[in-house]
C-alpha atoms as a PDB file:
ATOM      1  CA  UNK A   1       3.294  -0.554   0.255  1.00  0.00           C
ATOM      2  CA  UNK A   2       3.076   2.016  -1.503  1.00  0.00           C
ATOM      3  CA  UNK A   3       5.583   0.807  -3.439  1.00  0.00           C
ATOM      4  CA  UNK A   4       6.993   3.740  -5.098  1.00  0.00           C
ATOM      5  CA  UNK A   5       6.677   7.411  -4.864  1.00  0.00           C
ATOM      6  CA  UNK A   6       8.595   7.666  -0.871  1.00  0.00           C
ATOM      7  CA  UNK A   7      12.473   8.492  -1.333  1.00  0.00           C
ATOM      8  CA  UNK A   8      14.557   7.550  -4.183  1.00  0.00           C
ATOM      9  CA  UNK A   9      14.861   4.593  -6.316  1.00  0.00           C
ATOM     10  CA  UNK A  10      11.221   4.004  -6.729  1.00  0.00           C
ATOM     11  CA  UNK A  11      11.301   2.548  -9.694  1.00  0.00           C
ATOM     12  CA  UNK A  12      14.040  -0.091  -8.377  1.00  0.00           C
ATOM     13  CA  UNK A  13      11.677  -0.753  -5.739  1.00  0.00           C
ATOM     14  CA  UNK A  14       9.379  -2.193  -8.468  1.00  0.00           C
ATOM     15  CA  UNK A  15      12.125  -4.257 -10.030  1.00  0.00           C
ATOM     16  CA  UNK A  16      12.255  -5.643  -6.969  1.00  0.00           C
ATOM     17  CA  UNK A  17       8.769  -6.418  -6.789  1.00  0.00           C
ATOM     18  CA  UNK A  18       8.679  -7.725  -9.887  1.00  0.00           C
ATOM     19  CA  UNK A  19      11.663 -10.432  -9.705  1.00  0.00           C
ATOM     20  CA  UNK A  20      10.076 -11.767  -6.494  1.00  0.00           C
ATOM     21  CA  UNK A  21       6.843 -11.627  -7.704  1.00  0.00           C
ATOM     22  CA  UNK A  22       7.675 -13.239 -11.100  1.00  0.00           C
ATOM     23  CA  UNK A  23       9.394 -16.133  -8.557  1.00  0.00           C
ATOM     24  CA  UNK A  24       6.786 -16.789  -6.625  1.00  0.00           C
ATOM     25  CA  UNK A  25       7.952 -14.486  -3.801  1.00  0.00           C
ATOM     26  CA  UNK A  26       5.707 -11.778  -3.492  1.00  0.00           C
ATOM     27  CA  UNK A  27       2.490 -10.616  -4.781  1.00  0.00           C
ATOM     28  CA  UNK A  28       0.557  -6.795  -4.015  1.00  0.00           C
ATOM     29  CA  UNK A  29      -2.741  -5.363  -4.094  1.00  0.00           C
ATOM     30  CA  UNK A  30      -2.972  -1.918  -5.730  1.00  0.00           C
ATOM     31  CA  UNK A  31      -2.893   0.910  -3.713  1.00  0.00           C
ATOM     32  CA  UNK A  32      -3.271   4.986  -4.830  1.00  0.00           C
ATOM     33  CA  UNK A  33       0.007   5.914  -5.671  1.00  0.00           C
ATOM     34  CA  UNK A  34       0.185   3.012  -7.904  1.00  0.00           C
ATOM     35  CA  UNK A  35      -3.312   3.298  -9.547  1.00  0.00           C
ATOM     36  CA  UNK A  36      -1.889   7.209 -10.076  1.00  0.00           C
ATOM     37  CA  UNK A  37       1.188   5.528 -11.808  1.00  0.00           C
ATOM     38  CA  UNK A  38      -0.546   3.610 -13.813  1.00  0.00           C
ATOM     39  CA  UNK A  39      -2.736   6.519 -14.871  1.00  0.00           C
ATOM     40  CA  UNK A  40       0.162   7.920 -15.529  1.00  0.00           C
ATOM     41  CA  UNK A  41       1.408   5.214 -17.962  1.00  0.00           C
ATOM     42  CA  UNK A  42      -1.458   5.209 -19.643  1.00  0.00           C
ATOM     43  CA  UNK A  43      -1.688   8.531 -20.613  1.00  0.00           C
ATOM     44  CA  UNK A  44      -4.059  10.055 -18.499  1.00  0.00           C
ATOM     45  CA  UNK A  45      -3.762  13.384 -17.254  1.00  0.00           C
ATOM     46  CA  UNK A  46      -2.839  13.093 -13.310  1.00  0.00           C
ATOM     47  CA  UNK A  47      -1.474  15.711 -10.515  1.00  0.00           C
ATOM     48  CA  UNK A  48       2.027  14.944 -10.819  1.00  0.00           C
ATOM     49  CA  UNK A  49       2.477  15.485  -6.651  1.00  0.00           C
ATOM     50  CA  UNK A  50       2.375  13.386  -3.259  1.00  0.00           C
ATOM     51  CA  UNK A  51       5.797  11.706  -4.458  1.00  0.00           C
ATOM     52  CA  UNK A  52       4.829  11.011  -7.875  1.00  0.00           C
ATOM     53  CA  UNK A  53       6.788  13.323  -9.221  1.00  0.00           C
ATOM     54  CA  UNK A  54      10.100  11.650  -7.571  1.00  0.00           C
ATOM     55  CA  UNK A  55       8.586   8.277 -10.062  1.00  0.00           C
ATOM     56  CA  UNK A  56       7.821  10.314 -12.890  1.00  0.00           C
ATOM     57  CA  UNK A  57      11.621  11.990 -13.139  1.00  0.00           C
ATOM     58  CA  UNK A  58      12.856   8.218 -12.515  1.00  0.00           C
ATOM     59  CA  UNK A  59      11.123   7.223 -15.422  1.00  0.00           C
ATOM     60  CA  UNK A  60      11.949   9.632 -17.450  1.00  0.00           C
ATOM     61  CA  UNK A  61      15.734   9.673 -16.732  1.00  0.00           C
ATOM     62  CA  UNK A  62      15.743   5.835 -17.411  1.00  0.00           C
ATOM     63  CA  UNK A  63      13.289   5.997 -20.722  1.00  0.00           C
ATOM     64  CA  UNK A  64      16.535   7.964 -22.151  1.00  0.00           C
ATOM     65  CA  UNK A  65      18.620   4.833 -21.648  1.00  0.00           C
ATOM     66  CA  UNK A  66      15.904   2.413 -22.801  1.00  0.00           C
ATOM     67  CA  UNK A  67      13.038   2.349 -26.046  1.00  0.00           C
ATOM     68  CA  UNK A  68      10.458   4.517 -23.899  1.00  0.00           C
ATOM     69  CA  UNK A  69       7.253   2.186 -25.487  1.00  0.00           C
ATOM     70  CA  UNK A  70       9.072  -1.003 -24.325  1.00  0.00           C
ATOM     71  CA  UNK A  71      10.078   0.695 -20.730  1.00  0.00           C
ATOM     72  CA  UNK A  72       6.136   2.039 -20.158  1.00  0.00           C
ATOM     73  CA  UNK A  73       5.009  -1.987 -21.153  1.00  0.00           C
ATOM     74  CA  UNK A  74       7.420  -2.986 -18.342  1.00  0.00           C
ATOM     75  CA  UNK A  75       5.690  -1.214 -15.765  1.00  0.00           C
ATOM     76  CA  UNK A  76       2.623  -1.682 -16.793  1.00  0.00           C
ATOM     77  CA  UNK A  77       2.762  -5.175 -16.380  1.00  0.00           C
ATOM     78  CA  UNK A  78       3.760  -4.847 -12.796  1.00  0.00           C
ATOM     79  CA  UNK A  79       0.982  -2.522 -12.265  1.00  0.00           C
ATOM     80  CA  UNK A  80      -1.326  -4.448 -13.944  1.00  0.00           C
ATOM     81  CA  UNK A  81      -0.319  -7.758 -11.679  1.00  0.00           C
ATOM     82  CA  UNK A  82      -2.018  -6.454  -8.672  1.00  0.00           C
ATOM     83  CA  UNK A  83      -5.364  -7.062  -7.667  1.00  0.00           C
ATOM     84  CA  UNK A  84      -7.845  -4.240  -5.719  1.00  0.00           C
ATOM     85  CA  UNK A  85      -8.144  -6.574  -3.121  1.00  0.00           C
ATOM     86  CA  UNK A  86      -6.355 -10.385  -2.134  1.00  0.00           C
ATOM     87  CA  UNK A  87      -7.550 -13.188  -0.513  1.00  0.00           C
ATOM     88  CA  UNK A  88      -5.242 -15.233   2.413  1.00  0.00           C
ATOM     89  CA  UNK A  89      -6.232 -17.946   4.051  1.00  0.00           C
ATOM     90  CA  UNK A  90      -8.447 -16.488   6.218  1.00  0.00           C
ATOM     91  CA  UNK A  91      -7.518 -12.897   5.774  1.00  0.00           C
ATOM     92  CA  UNK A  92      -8.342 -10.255   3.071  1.00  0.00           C
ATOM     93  CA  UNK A  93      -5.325  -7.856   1.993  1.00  0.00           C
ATOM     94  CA  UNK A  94      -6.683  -4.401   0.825  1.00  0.00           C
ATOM     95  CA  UNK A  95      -4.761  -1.250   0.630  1.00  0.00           C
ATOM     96  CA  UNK A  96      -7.040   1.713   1.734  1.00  0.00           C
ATOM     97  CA  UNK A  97     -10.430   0.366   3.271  1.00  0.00           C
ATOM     98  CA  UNK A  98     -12.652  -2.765   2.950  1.00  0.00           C
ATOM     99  CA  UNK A  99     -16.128  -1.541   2.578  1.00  0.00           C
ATOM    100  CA  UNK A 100     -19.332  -4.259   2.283  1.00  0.00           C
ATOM    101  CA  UNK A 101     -22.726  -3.642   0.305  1.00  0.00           C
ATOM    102  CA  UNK A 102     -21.665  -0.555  -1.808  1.00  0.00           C
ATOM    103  CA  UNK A 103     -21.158  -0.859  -5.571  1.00  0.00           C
ATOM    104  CA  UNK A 104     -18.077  -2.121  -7.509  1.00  0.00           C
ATOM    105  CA  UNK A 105     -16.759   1.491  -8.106  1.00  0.00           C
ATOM    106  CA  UNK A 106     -17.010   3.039  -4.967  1.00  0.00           C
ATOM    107  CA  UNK A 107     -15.846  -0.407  -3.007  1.00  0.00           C
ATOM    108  CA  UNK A 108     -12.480   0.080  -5.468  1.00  0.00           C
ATOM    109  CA  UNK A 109     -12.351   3.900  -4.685  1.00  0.00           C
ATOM    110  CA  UNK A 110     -12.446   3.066  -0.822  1.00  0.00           C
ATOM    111  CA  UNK A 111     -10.059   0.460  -0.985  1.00  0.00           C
ATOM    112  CA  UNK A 112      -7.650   2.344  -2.703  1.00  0.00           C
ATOM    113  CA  UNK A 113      -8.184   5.575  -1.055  1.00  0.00           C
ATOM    114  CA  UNK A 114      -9.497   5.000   2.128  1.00  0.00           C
ATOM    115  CA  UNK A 115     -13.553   5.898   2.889  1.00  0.00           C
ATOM    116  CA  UNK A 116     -13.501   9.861   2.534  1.00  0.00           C
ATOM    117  CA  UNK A 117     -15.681  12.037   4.735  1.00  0.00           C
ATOM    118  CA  UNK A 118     -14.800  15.390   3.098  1.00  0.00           C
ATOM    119  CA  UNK A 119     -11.728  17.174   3.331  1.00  0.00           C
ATOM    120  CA  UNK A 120      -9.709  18.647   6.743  1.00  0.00           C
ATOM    121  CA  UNK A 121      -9.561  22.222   7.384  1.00  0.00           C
ATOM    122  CA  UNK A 122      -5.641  22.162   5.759  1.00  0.00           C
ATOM    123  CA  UNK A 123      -7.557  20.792   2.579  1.00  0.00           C
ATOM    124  CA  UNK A 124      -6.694  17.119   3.116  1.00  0.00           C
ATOM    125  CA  UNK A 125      -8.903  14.159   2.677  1.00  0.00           C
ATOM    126  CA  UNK A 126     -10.831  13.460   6.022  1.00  0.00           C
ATOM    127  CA  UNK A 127     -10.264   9.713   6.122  1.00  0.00           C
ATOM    128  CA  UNK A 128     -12.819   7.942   8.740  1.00  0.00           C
ATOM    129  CA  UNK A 129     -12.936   4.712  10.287  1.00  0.00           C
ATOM    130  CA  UNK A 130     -16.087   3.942  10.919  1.00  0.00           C
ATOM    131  CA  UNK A 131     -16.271   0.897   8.064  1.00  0.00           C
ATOM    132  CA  UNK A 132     -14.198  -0.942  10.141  1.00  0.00           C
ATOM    133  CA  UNK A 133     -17.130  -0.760  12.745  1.00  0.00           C
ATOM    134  CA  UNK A 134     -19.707  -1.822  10.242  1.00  0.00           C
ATOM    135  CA  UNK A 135     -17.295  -4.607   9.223  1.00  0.00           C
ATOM    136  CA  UNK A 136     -19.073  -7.985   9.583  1.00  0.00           C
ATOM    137  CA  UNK A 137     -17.490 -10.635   7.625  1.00  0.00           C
ATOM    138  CA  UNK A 138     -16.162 -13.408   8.615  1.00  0.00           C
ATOM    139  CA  UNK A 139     -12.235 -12.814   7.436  1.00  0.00           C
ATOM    140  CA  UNK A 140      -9.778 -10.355   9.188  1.00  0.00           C
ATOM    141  CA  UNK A 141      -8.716  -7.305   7.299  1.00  0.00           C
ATOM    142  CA  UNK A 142      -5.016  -6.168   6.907  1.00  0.00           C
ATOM    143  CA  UNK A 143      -5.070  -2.278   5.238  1.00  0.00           C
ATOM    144  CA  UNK A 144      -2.687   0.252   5.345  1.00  0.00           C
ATOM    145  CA  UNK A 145      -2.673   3.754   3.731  1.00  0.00           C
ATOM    146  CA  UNK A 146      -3.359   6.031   6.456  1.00  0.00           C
ATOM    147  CA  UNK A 147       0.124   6.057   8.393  1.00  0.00           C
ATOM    148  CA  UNK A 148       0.489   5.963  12.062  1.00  0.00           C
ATOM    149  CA  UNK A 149       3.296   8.005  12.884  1.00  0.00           C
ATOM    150  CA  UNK A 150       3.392   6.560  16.688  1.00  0.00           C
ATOM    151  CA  UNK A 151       4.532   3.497  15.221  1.00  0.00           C
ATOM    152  CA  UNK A 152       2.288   1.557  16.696  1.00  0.00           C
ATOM    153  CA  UNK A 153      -0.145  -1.146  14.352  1.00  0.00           C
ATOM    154  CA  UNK A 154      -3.698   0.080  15.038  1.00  0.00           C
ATOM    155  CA  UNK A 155      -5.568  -3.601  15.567  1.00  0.00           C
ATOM    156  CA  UNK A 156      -9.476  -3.056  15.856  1.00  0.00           C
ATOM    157  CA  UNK A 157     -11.271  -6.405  16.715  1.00  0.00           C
ATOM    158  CA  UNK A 158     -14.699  -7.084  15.506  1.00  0.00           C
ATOM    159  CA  UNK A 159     -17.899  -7.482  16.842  1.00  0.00           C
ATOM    160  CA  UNK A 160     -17.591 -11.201  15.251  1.00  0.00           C
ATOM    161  CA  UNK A 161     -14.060 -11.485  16.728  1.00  0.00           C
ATOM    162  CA  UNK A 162     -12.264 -11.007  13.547  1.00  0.00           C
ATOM    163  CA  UNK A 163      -9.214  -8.343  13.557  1.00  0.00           C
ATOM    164  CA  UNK A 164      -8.290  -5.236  11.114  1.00  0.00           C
ATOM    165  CA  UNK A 165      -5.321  -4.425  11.595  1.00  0.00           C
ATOM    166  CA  UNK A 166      -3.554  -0.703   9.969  1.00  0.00           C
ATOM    167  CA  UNK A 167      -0.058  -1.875   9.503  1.00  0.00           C
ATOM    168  CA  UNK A 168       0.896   1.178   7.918  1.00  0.00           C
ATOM    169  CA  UNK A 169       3.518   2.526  10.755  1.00  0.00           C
ATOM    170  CA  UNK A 170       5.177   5.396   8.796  1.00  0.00           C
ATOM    171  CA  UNK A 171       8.241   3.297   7.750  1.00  0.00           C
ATOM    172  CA  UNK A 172       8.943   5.702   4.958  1.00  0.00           C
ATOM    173  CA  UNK A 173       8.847   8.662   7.098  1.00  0.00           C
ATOM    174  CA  UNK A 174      11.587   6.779   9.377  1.00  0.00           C
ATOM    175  CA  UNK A 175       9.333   4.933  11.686  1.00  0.00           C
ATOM    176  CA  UNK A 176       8.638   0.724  11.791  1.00  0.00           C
ATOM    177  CA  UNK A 177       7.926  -1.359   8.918  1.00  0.00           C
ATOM    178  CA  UNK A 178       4.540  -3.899  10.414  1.00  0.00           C
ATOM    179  CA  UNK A 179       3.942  -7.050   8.696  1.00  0.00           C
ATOM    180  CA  UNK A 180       1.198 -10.361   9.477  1.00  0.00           C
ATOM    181  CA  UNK A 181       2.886 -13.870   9.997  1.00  0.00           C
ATOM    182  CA  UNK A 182       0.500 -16.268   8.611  1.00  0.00           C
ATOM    183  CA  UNK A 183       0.578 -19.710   9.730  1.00  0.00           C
ATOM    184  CA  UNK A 184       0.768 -21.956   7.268  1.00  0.00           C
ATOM    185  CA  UNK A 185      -0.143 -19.356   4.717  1.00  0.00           C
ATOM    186  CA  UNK A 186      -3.425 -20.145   6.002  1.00  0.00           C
ATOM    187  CA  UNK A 187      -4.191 -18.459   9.757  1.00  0.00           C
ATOM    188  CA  UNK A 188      -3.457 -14.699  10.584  1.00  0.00           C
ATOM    189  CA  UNK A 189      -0.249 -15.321  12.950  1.00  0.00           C
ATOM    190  CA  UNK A 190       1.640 -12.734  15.137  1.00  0.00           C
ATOM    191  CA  UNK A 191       1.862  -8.916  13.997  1.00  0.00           C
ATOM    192  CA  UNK A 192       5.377  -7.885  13.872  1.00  0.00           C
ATOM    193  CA  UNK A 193       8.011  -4.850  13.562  1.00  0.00           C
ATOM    194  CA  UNK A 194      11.247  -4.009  11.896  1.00  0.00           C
ATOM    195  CA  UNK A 195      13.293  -0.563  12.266  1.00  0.00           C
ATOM    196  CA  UNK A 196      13.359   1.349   9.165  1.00  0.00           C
ATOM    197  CA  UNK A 197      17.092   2.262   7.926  1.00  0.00           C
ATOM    198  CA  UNK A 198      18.625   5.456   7.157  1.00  0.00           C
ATOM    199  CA  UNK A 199      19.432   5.301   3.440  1.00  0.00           C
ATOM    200  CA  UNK A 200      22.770   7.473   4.472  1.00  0.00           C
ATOM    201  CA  UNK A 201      24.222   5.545   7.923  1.00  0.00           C
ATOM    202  CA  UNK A 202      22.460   2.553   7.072  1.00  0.00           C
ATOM    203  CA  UNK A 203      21.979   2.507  10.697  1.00  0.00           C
ATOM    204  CA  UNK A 204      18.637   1.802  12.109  1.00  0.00           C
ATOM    205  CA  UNK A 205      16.271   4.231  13.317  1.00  0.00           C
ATOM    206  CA  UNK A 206      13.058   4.448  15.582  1.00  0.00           C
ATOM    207  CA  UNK A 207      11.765   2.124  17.946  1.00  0.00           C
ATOM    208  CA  UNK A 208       9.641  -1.155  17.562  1.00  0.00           C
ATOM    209  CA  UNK A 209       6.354  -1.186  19.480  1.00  0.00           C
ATOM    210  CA  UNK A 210       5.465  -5.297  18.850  1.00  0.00           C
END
C-alpha cells in the first residue's frame, strides 16, 4: 500500500481490497493517504494534494451514479477495517514506522507517517531512520512508506537479530512491487519481487533486485 491515491482507478483498487478482504483474502493496516481519505469522508477539512485529489474526483464522479450518503458508508467501512498496526506470526505489519515507549498518539502519527525530523530544504518531511536502531523487540518489522526508487528492499537487522525490512520499492512510480512469504502464516519467509506493469502496454517494466 497505499492503496489509493497513485494512478487511476483508486477507488477500484479498494473494491478490490474489500472483496478479498471480506473473503478472507486480504487484510491492511492504515497508512497516510488512507487516514487522509478517511478524513476526507468524514468531513474534515484536508489538503486535497499528494494524489488525493485523483481519489477525491473518483469519488465524486461515481457519487453521481450512486446515493452519495450510502457511497461515503461504503468506504468508510473499508477504511475503518484497518488497524494502525497488525500482528503476524512473528512479525508486526506497520505502514510508516514502529516506534517503542512513546505515547499512543505520537506511536500512531509515526506509524502512519514515518518518525519526522523536520522538514528538507525543498519543504518536505525529513523522514529518519534511526527508530529502527533503537528497535528492540523481539518481532521483525515490515513498513513501507518511504519509497526506494533503486528498487531494492532496504532489510536492517537488529541488534537482537530480528529484521525490518522497507518493502516499499516505488512500484507505483514503475519500479518492483516487494512482498514477505510467511511460512505457515507463522515465520517471516523469503522477501520477494514482481515487475510493475505499464497500465498502457501491459508489458512489464523495471528490473527485480531479489
Amino acid at each position: 500500500f497505499p492503496s489509493h491515491d497513485r494512478g487511476p482507478g483508486s477507488l477500484d483498487v479498494l473494491d478490490l481490497y474489500w472483496k478479498a478482504h471480506i473473503d478472507g483474502k486480504a487484510w491492511s493496516v492504515m497508512g497516510n493517504h488512507e487516514y487522509k481519505f478517511q478524513k476526507y469522508l468524514n468531513g474534515h477539512s484536508v489538503k486535497i494534494n499528494s494524489g488525493l485529489e485523483t481519489t477525491v474526483r473518483e469519488f465524486e464522479t461515481k457519487s453521481n451514479l450512486f446515493p452519495p450518503n450510502m457511497l461515503r458508508k461504503d468506504y468508510m467501512a473499508v477504511l475503518d477495517s484497518m488497524p494502525i498496526s497488525m500482528k503476524i506470526g512473528n512479525c508486526i505489519v506497520v505502514h510508516g514506522a514502529y516506534t517503542e515507549n512513546v505515547s499512543k498518539g505520537k506511536f500512531e502519527a509515526n506509524a502512519l507517517y514515518g518518525v519526522v525530523d523536520g522538514k528538507t530544504e525543498e519543504g518536505f518531511p525529513n523522514r529518519t531512520s534511526g527508530w529502527k536502531r533503537d528497535y528492540s523487540g523481539d518481532s521483525n518489522i515490515i513498513v513501507g512508506h518511504s519509497p526506494l526508487f533503486n528498487g531494492a528492499p532496504d532489510i536492517v537487522v537488529t541488534s537482537a537479530g530480528k529484521k525490518i525490512i522497507n518493502t516499499d520499492t516505488a512500484c507505483c512510480f514503475g519500479y518492483q512491487l516487494t512482498g514477505v512469504r510467511m511460512i505457515d502464516g507463522e515465520e517471516l519467509g523469503e522477501v520477494f519481487q514482481v515487475n510493475a506493469l505499464d497500465i498502457v502496454t501491459g508489458k512489464q517494466i523495471g528490473r527485480a533486485h531479489v
